[in-house]
C-alpha atoms as a PDB file:
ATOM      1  CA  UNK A   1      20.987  -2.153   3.001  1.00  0.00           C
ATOM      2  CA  UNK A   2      17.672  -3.823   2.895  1.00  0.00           C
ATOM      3  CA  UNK A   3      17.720  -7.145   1.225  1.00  0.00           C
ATOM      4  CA  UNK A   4      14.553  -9.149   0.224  1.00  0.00           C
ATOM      5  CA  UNK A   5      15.326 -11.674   3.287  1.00  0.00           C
ATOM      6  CA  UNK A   6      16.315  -8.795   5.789  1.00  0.00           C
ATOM      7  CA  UNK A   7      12.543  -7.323   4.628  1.00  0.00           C
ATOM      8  CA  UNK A   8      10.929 -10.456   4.929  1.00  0.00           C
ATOM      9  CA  UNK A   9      12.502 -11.039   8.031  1.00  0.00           C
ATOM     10  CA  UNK A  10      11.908  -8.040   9.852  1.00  0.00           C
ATOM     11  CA  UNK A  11       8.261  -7.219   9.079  1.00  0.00           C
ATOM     12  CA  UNK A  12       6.719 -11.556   8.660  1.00  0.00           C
ATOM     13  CA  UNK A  13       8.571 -12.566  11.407  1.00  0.00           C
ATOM     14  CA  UNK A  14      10.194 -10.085  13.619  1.00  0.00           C
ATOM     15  CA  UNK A  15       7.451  -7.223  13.456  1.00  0.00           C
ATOM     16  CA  UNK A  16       4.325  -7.826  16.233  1.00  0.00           C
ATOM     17  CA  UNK A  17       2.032  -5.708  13.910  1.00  0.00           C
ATOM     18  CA  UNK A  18       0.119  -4.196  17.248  1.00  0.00           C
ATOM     19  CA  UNK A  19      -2.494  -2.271  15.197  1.00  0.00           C
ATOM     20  CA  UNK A  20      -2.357  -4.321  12.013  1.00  0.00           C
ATOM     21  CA  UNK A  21      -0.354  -1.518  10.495  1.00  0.00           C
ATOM     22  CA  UNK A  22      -2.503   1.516  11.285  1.00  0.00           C
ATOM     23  CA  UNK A  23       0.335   2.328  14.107  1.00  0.00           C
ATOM     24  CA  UNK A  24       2.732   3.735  11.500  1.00  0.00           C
ATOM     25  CA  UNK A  25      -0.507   6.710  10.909  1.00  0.00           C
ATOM     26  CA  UNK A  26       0.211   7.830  14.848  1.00  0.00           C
ATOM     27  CA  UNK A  27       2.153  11.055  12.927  1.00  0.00           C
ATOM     28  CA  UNK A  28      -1.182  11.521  10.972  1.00  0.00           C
ATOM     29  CA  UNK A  29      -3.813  10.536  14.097  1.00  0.00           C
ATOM     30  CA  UNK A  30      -5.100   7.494  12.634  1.00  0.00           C
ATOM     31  CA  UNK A  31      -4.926   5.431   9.244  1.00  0.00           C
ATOM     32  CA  UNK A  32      -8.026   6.698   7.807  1.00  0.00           C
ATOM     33  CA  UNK A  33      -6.627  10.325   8.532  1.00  0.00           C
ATOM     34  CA  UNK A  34      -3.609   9.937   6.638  1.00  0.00           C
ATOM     35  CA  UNK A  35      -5.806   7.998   3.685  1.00  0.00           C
ATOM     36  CA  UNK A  36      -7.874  11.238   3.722  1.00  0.00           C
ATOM     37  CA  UNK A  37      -5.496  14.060   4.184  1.00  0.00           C
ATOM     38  CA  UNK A  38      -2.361  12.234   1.959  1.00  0.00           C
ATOM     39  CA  UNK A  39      -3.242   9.506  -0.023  1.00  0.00           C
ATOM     40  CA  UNK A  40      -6.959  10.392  -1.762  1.00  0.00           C
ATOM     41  CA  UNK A  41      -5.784  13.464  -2.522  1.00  0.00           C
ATOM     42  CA  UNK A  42      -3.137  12.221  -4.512  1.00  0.00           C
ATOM     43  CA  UNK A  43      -4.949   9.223  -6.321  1.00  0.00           C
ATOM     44  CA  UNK A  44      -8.118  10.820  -6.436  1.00  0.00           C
ATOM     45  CA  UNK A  45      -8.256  11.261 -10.339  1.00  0.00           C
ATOM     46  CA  UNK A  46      -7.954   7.201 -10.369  1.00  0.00           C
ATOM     47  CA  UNK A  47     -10.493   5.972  -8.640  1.00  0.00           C
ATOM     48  CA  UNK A  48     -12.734   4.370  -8.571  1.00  0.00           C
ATOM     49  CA  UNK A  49     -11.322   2.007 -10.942  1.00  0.00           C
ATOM     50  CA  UNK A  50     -11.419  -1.458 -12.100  1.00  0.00           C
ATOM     51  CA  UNK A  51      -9.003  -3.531 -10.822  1.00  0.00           C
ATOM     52  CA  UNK A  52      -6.212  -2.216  -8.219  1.00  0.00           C
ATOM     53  CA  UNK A  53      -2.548  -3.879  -7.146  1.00  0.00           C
ATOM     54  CA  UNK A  54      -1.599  -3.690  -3.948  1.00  0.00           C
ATOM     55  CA  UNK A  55       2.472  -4.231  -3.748  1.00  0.00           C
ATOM     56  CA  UNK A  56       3.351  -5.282   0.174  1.00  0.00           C
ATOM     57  CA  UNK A  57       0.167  -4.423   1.927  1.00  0.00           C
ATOM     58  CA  UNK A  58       1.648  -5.637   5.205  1.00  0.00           C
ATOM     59  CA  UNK A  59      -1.426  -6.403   7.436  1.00  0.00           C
ATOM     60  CA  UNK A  60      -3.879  -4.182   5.111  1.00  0.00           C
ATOM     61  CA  UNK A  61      -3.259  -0.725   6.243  1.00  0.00           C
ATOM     62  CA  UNK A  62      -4.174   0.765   3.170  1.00  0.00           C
ATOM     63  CA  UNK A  63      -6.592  -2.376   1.490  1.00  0.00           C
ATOM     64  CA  UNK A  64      -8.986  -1.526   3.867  1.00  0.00           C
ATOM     65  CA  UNK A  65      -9.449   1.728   1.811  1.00  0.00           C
ATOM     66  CA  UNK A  66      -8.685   0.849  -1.450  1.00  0.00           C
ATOM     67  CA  UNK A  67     -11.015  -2.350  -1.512  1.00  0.00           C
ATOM     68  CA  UNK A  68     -13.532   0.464  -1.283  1.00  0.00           C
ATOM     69  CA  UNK A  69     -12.834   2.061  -4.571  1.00  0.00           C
ATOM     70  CA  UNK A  70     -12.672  -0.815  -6.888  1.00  0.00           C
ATOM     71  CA  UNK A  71     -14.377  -4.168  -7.844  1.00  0.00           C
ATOM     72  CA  UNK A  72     -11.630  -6.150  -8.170  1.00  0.00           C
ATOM     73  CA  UNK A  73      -8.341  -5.895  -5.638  1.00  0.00           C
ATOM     74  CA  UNK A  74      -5.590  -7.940  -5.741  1.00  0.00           C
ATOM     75  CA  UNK A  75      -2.880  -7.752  -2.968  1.00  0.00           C
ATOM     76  CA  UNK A  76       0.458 -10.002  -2.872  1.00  0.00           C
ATOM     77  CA  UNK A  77       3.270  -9.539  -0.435  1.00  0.00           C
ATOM     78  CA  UNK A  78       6.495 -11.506   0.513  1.00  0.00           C
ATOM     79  CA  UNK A  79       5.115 -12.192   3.572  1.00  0.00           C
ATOM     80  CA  UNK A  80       2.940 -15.129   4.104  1.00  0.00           C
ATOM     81  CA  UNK A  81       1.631 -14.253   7.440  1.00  0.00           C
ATOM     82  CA  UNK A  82       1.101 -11.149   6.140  1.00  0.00           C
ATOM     83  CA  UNK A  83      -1.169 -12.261   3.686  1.00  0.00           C
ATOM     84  CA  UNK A  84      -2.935 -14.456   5.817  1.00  0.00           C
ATOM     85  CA  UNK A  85      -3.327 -11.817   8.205  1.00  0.00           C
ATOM     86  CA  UNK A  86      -5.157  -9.959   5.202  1.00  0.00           C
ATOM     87  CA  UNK A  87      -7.695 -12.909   4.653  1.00  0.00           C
ATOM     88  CA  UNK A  88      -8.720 -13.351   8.385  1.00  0.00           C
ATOM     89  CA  UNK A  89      -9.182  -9.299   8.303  1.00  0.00           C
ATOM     90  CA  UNK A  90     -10.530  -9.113   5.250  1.00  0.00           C
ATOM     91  CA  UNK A  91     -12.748 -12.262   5.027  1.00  0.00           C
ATOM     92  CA  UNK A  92     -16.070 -10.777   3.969  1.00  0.00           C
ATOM     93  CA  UNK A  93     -14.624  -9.363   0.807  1.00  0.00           C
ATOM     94  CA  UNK A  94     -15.332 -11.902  -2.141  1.00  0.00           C
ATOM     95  CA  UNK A  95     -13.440  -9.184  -4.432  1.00  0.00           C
ATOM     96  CA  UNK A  96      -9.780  -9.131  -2.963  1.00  0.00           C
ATOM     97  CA  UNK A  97      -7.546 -11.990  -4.261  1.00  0.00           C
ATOM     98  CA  UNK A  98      -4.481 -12.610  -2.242  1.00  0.00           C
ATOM     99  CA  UNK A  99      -0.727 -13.924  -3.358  1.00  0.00           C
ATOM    100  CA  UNK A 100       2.394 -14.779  -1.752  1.00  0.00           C
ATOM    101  CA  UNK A 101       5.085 -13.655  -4.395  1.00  0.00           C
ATOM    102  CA  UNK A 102       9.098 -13.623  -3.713  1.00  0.00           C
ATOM    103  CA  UNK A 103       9.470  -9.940  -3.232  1.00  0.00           C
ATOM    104  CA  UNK A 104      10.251  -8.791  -6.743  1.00  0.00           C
ATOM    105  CA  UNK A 105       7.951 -10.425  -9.651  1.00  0.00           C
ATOM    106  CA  UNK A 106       4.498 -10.428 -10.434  1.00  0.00           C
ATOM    107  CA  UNK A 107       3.828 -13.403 -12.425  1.00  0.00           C
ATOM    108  CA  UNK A 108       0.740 -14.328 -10.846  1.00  0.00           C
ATOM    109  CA  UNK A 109      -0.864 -11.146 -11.929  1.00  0.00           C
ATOM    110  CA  UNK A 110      -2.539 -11.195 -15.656  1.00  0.00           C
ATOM    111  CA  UNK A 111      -0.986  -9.354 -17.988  1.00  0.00           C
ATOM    112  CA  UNK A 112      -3.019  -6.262 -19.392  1.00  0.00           C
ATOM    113  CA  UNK A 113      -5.713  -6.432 -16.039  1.00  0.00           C
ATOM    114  CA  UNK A 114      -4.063  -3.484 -14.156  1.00  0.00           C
ATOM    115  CA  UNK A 115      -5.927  -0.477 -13.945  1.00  0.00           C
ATOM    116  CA  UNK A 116      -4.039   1.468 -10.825  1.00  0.00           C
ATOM    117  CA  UNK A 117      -1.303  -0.420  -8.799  1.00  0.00           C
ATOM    118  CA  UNK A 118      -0.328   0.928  -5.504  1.00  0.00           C
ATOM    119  CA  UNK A 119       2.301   0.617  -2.651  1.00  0.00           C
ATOM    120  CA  UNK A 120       2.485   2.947   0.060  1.00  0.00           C
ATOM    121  CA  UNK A 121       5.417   2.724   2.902  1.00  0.00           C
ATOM    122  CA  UNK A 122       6.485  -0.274   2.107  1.00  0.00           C
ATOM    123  CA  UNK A 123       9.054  -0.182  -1.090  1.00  0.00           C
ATOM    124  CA  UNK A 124      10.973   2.485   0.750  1.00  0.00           C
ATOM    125  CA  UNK A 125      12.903  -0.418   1.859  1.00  0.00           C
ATOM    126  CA  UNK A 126      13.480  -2.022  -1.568  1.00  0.00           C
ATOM    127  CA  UNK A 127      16.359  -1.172  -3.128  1.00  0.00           C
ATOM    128  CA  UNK A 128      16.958  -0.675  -7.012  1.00  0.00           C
ATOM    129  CA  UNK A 129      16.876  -4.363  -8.073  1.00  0.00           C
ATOM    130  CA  UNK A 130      13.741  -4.753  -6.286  1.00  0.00           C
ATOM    131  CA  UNK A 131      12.304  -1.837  -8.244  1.00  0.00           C
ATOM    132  CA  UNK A 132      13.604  -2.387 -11.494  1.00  0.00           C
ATOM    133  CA  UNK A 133      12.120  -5.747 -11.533  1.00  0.00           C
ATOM    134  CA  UNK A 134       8.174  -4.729 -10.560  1.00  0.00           C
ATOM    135  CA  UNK A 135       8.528  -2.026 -13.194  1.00  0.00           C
ATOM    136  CA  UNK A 136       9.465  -4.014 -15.976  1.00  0.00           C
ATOM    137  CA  UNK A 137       6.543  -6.173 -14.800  1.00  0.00           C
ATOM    138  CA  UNK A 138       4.221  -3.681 -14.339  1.00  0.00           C
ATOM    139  CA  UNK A 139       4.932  -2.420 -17.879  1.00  0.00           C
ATOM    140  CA  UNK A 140       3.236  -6.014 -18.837  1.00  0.00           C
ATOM    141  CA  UNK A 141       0.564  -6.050 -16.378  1.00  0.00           C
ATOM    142  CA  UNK A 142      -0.933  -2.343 -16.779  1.00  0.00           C
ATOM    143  CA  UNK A 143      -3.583  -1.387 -18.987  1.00  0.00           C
ATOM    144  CA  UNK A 144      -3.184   0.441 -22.098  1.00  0.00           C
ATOM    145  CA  UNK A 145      -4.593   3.670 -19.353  1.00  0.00           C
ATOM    146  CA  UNK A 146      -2.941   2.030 -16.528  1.00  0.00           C
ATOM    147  CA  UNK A 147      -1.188   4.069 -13.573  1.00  0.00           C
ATOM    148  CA  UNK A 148       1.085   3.029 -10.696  1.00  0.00           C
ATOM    149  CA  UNK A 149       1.589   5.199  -7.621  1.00  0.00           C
ATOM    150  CA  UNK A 150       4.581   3.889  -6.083  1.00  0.00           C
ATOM    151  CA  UNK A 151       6.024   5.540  -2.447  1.00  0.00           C
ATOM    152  CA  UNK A 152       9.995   4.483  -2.801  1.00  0.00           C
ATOM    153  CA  UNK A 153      13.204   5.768  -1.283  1.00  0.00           C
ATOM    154  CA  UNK A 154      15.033   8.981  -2.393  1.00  0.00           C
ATOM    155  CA  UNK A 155      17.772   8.763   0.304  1.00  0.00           C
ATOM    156  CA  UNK A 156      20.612   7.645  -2.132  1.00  0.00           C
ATOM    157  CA  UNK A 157      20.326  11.726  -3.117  1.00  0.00           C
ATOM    158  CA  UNK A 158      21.774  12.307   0.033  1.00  0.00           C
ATOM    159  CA  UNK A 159      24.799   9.580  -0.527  1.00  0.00           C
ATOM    160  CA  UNK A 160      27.544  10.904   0.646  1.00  0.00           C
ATOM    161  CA  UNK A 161      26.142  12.023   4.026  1.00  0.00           C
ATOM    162  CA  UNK A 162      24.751   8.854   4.962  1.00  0.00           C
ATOM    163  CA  UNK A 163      27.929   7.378   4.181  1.00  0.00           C
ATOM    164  CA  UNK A 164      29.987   9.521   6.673  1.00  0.00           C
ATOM    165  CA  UNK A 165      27.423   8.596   9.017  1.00  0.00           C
ATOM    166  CA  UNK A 166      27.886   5.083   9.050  1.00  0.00           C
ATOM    167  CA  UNK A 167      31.297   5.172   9.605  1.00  0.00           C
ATOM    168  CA  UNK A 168      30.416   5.851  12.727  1.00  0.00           C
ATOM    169  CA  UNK A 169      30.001   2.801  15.215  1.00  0.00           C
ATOM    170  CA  UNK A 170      26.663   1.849  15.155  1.00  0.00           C
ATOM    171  CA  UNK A 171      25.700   2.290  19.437  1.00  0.00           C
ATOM    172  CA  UNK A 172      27.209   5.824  18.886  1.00  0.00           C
ATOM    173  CA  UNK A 173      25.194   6.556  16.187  1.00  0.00           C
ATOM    174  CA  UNK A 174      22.083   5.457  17.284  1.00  0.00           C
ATOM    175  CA  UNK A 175      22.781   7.328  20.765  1.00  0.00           C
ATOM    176  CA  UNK A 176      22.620  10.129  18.519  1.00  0.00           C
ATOM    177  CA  UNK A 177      19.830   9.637  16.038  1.00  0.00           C
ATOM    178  CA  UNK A 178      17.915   9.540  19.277  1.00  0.00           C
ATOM    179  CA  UNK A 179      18.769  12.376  20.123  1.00  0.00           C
ATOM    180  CA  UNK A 180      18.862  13.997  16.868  1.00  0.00           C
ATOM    181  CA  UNK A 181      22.339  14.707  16.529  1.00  0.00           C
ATOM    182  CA  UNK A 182      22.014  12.498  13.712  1.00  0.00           C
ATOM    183  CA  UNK A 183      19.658  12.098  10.989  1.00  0.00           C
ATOM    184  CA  UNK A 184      17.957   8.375  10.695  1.00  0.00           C
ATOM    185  CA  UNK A 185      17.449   6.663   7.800  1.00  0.00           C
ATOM    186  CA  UNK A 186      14.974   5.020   8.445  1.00  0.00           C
ATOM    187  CA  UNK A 187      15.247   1.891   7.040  1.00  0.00           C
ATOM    188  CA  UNK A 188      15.419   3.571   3.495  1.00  0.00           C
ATOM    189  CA  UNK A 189      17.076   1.592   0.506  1.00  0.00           C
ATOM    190  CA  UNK A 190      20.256   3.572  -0.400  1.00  0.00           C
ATOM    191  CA  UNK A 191      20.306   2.522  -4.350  1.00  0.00           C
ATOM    192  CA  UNK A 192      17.160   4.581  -4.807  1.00  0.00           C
ATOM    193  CA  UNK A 193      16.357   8.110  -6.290  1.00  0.00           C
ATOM    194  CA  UNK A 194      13.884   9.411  -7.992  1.00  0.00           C
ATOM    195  CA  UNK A 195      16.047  10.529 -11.258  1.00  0.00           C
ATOM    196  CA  UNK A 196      16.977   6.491 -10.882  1.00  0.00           C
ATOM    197  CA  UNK A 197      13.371   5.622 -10.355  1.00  0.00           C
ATOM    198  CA  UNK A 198      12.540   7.436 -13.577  1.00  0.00           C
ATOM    199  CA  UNK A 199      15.168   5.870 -15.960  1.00  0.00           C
ATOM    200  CA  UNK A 200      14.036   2.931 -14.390  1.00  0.00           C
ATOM    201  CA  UNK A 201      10.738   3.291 -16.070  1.00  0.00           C
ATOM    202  CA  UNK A 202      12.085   4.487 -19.228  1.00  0.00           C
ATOM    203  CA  UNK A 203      13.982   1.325 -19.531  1.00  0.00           C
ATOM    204  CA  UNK A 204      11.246  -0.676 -18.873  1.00  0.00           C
ATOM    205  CA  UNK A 205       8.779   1.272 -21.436  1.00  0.00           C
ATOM    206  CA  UNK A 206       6.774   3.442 -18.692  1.00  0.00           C
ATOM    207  CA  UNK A 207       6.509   6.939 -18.482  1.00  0.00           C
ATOM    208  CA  UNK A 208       6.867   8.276 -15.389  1.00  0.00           C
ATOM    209  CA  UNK A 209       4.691  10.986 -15.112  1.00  0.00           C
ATOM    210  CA  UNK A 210       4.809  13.137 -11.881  1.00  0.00           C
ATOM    211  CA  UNK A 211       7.540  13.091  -8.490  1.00  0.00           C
ATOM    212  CA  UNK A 212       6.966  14.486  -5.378  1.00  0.00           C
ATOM    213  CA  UNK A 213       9.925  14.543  -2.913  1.00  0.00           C
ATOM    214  CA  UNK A 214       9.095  14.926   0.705  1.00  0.00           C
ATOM    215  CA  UNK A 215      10.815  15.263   3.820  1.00  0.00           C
ATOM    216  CA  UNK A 216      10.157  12.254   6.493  1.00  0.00           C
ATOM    217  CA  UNK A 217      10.853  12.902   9.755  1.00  0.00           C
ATOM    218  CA  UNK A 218      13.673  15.287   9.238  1.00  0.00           C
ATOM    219  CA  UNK A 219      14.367  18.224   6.802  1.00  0.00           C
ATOM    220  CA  UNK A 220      16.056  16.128   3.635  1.00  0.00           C
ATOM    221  CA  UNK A 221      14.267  14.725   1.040  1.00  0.00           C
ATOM    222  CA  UNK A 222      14.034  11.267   1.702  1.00  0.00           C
ATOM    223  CA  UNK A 223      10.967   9.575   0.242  1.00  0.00           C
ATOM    224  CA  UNK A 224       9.421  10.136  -3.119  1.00  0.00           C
ATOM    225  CA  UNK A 225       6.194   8.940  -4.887  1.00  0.00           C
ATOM    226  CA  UNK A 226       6.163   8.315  -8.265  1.00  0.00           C
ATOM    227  CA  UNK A 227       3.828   8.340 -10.676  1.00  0.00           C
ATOM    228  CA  UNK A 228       3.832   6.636 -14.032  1.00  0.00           C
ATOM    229  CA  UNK A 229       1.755   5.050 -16.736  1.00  0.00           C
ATOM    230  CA  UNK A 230       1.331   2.939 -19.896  1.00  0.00           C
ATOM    231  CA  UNK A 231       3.323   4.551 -22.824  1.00  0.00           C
ATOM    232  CA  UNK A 232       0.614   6.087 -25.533  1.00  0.00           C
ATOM    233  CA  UNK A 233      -1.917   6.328 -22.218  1.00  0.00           C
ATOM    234  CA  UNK A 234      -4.023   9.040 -21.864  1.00  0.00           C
ATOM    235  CA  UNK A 235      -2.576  10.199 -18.671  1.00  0.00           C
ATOM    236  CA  UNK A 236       0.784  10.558 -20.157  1.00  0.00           C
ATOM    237  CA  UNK A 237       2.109  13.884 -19.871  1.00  0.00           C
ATOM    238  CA  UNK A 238       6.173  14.842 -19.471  1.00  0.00           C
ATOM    239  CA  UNK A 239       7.660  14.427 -15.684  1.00  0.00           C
ATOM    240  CA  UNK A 240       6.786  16.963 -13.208  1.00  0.00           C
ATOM    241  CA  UNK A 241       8.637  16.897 -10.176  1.00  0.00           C
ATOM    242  CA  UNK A 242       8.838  18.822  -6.571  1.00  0.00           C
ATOM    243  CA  UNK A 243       9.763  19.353  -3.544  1.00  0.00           C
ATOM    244  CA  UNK A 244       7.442  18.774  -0.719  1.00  0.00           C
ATOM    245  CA  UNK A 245       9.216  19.593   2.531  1.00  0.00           C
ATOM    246  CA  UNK A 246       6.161  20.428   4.558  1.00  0.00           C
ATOM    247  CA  UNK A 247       4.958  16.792   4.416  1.00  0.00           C
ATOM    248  CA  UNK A 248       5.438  15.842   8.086  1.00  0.00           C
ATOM    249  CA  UNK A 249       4.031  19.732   8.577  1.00  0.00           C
ATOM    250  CA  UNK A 250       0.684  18.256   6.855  1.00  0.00           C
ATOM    251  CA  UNK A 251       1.216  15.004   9.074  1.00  0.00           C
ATOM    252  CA  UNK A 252       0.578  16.889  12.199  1.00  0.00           C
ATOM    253  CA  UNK A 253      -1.733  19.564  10.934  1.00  0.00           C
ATOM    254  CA  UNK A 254      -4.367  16.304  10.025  1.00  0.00           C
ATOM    255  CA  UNK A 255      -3.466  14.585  13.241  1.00  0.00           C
ATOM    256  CA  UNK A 256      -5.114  17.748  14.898  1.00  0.00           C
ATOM    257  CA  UNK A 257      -8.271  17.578  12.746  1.00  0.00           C
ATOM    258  CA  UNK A 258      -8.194  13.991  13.468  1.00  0.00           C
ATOM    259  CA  UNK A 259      -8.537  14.379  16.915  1.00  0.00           C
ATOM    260  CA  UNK A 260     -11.480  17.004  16.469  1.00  0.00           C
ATOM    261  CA  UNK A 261     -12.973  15.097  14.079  1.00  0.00           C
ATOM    262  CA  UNK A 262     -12.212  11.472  13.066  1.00  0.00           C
ATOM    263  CA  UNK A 263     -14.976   8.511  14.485  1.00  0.00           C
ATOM    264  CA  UNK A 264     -12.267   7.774  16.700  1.00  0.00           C
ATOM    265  CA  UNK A 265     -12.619  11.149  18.660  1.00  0.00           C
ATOM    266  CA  UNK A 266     -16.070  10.672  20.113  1.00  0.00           C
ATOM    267  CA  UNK A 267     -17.061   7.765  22.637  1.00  0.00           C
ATOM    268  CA  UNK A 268     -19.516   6.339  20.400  1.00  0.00           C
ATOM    269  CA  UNK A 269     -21.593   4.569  23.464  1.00  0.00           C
ATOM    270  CA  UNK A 270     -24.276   1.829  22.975  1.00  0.00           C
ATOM    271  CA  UNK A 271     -26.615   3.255  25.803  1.00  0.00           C
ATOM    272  CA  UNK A 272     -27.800   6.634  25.599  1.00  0.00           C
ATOM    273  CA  UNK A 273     -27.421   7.888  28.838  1.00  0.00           C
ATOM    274  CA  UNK A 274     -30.433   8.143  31.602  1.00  0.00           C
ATOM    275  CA  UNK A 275     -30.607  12.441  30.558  1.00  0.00           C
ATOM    276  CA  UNK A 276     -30.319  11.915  26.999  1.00  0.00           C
ATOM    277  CA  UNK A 277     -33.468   9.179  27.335  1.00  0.00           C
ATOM    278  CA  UNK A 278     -35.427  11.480  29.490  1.00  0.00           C
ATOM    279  CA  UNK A 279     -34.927  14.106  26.685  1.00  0.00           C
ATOM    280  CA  UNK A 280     -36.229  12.187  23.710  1.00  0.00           C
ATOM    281  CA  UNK A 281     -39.660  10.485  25.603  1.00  0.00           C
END
């Protein structure tokens, strides 16, 4: 599945970006939607904060929230267009630092300056090397009340289906994924579940703190975000897990009060029209 290469490949080189990102919130109406409806929600006892990590931002789908809840940011993907695509978008922001890193480590992050790292649809497609190696660096680079939200795959709970699956030949099967005969998925690493996720932090002296598994794009469980923190930190408290399977449910119900409500909605014109005028003389 997914290698670091195949990953850097697909979305630094092969991926047009049309929408710097916000395209992948269509489900949700908009990227400031989803922000609202899925992501504050769940990191709203975090912020503001200090100093945030930002693992694979991609083209800043989610910085351009986050750098709004901090004063310092800092933001490194395997991508180098990527990241420069960040600094062009992001230029007026003296607070966001940027790094090119190879897609596993975190060296050039200071050890003990973490306050909340982040990643959000983009580790779905690491698989458990990948993971194992950020945690044991996160372990260095939280703070002593540090927490890390990270979205990652769950799909490897559903191993033996998605093996059957791919014995089938691959135009056939994606004939039916299209047509849902099939599920799809999506691009997920297939070394990753949460119980694995959650040793994984054990081993590298993290506790992982809360799981939600939620459905994406189909009824299994396929994605999970983890939550975890600093051994001894103030937010530890023993795992909670569960099952979400109304997430995409919650997708479209904020897509609908996104096009209600969201800026995006009205026509927001320069001129007041000729009536309006009239009106206010």
């Amino acid at each position: 599945m997914p290698t670091i290469e195949q990953n850097r490949n697909r979305w630094d080189i092969d991926y047009c970006w049309p929408d710097d990102g916000d395209e992948w919130s269509r489900s949700w109406g908009s990227a400031e939607a989803q922000w609202f409806e899925s992501l504050l929600p769940r990191l709203h006892p975090f912020l503001p904060t200090g100093t945030i990590l930002e693992i694979a931002p991609g083209h800043g789908r989610w910085t351009q929230f986050l750098k709004n809840y901090c004063s310092q940011l800092v933001i490194l993907d395997l991508g180098a267009h990527c990241i420069e695509a960040c600094k062009q978008r992001f230029a007026a922001c003296s607070h966001i630092t940027y790094h090119v890193n190879d897609g596993r480590s975190l060296r050039m992050v200071p050890d003990r300056s973490i306050d909340l790292a982040f990643s959000f649809d983009s580790l779905v497609h690491a698989e458990a090397d990948v993971i194992a190696s950020y945690l044991k660096d996160l372990a260095a680079k939280l703070k002593p009340d540090g927490v890390g939200f990270i979205h990652h795959s769950h799909i490897g709970a559903y191993h033996r289906t998605f093996s059957m699956i791919n014995k089938v030949p691959a135009r056939l099967r994606s004939r039916l994924e299209r047509k849902g005969l099939l599920p799809h998925d999506h691009w997920r690493a297939h070394s990753m579940t949460a119980q694995r996720f959650e040793q994984m932090c054990t081993d590298a002296g993290l506790w992982c703190i809360g799981q939600e598994l939620v459905s994406w794009n189909g009824p299994r469980l396929i994605d999970a975000f983890s939550l975890f923190t600093s051994a001894g930190s103030k937010w530890a408290r023993p795992n909670r897990i569960f099952e979400n399977r109304e997430f995409m449910q919650m997708a479209d119900h904020g897509r609908q009060v996104a096009e209600h409500y969201a800026r995006l909605s009205y026509p927001l014109k320069q001129d007041r029209s000729p009536a309006l005028s009239a009106r206010s003389s």
